[in-house]
Protein backbone atom coordinates (compact mmCIF):
# COMPACT_ATOMS: atom_id res chain seq x y z
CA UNK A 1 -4.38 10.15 -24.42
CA UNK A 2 -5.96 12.18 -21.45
CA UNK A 3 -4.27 13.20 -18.67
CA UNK A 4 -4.92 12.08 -15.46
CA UNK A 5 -6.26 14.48 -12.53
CA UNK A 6 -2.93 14.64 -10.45
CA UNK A 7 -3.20 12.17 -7.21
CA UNK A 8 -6.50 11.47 -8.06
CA UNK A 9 -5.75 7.68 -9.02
CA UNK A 10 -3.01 4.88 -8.46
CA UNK A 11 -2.38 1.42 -9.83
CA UNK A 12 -2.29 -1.14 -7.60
CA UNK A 13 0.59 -4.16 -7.92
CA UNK A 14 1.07 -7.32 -5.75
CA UNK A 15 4.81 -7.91 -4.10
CA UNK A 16 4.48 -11.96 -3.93
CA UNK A 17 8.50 -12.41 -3.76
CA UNK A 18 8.07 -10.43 0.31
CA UNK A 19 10.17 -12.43 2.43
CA UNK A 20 7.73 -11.54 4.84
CA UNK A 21 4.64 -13.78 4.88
CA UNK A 22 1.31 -12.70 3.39
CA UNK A 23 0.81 -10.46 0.74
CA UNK A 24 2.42 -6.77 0.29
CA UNK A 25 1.09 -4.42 -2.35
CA UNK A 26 2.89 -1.36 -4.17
CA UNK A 27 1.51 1.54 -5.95
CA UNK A 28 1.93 3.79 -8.84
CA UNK A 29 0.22 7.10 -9.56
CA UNK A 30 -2.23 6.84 -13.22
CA UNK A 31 -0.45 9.51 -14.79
CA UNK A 32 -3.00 9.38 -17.88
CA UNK A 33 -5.75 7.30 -19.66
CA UNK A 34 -5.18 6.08 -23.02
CA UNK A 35 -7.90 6.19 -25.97
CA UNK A 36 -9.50 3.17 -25.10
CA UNK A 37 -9.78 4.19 -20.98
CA UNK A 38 -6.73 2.04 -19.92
CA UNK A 39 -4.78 3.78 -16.80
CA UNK A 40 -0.96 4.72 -17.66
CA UNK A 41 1.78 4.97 -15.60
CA UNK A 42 5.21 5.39 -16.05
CA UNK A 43 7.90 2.73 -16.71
CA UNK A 44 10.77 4.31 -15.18
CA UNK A 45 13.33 2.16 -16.35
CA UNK A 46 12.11 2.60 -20.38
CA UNK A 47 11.52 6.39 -19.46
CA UNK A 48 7.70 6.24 -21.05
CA UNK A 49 3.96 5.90 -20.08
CA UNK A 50 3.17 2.02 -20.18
CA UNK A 51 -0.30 0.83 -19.29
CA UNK A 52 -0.77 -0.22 -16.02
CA UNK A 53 -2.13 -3.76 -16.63
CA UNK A 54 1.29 -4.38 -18.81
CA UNK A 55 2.89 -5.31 -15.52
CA UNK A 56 2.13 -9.15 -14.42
CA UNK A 57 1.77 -7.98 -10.95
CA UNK A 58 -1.29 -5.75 -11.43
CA UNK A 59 -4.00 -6.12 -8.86
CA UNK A 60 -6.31 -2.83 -9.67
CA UNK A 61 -6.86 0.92 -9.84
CA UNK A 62 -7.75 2.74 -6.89
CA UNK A 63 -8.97 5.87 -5.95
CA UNK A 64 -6.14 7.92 -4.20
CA UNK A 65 -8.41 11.05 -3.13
CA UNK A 66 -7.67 10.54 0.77
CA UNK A 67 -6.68 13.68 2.52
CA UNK A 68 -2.80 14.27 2.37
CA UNK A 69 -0.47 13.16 5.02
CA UNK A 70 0.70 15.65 7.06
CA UNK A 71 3.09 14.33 9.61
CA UNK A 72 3.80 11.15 11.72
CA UNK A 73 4.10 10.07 14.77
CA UNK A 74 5.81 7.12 16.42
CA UNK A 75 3.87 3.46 16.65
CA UNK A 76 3.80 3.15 20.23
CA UNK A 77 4.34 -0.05 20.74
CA UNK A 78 1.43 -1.58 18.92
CA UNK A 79 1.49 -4.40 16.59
CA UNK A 80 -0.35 -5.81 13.53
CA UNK A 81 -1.44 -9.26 13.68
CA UNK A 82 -1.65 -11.45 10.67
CA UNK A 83 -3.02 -15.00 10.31
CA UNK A 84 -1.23 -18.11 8.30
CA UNK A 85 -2.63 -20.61 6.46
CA UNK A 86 -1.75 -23.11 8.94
CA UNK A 87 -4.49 -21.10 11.32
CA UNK A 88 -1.37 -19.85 13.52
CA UNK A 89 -0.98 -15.87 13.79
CA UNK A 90 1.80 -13.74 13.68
CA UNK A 91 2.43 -9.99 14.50
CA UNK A 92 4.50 -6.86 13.25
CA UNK A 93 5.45 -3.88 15.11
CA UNK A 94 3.68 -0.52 13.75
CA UNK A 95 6.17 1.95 13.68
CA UNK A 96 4.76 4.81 12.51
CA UNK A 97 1.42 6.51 12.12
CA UNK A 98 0.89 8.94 9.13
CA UNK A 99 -1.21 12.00 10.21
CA UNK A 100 -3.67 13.22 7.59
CA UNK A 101 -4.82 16.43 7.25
CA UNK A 102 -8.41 15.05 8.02
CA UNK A 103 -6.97 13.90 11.15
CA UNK A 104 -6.93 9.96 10.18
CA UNK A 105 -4.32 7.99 11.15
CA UNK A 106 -2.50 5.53 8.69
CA UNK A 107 -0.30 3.09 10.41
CA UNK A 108 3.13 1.99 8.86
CA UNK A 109 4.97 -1.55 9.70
CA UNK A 110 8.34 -2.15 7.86
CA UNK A 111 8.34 -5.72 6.38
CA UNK A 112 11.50 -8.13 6.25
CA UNK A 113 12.54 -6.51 2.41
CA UNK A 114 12.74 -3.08 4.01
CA UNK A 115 9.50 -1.84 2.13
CA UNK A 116 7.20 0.18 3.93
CA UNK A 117 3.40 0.09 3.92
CA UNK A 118 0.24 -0.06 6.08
CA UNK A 119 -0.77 -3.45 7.61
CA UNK A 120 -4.53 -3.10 7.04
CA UNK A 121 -3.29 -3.73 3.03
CA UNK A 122 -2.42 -7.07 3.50
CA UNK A 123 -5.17 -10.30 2.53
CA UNK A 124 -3.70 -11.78 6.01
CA UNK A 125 -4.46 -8.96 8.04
CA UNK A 126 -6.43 -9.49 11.33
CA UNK A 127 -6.33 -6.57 13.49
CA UNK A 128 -4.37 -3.36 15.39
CA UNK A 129 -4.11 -3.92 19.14
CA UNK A 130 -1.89 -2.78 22.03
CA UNK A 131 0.18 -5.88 23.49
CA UNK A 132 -0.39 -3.93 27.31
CA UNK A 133 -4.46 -3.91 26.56
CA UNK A 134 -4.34 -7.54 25.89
């Protein structure tokens, strides 16, 4: 086993049972690499380094080497729209923006479950606009 560089990498895991619409994803820091270059994370509940694809939920590994967050400020009233397979669209108030210490801006929604996360994640994501620009 090899450790992992800390922050450097997370696994990637699809939330289809959202009671919001569309698709949410989760993440979990790659805590090591096993012998054959399979990411590891940890299983909290068995209290041990599993491998990431064990999960039936995996989507990917990604590169987490963005510049840490710093602060936040509030959304300011704009909204993430979505669209729907039926070709209508739907929106989301951001209420947050993470600050990096880059100075990029994340924003944060809160979906229907209570789970945090930034809009631009999700496969039904359109765009970031101001409802008083409109």
């Amino acid at each position: 086993m090899i450790p992992a560089e800390h922050g450097a990498f997370v696994a990637r895991y699809s939330n289809k049972e959202s009671k919001t619409p569309g698709l949410r994803y989760s993440t979990k820091p790659v805590v090591a690499w096993d012998d054959m270059g399979a990411a590891m994370v940890l299983d909290g509940r068995r209290g041990c380094l599993v491998r990431a694809d064990s999960y039936s939920n995996f989507d990917c590994v990604l590169s987490a080497t963005s510049a840490p967050i710093v602060g936040a400020v509030a959304g300011g009233g704009w909204r993430a729209e979505y669209s729907s397979d039926d070709g209508s669209t739907s929106s989301t108030p951001i209420v947050a923006w993470n600050v990096r210490a880059d100075g990029g801006l994340d924003p944060i929604y809160v979906d229907a479950d209570g789970l945090t996360g930034d809009p631009t994640d999700d496969v039904n994501f359109m765009r970031i606009y101001l409802p008083d620009n409109e």
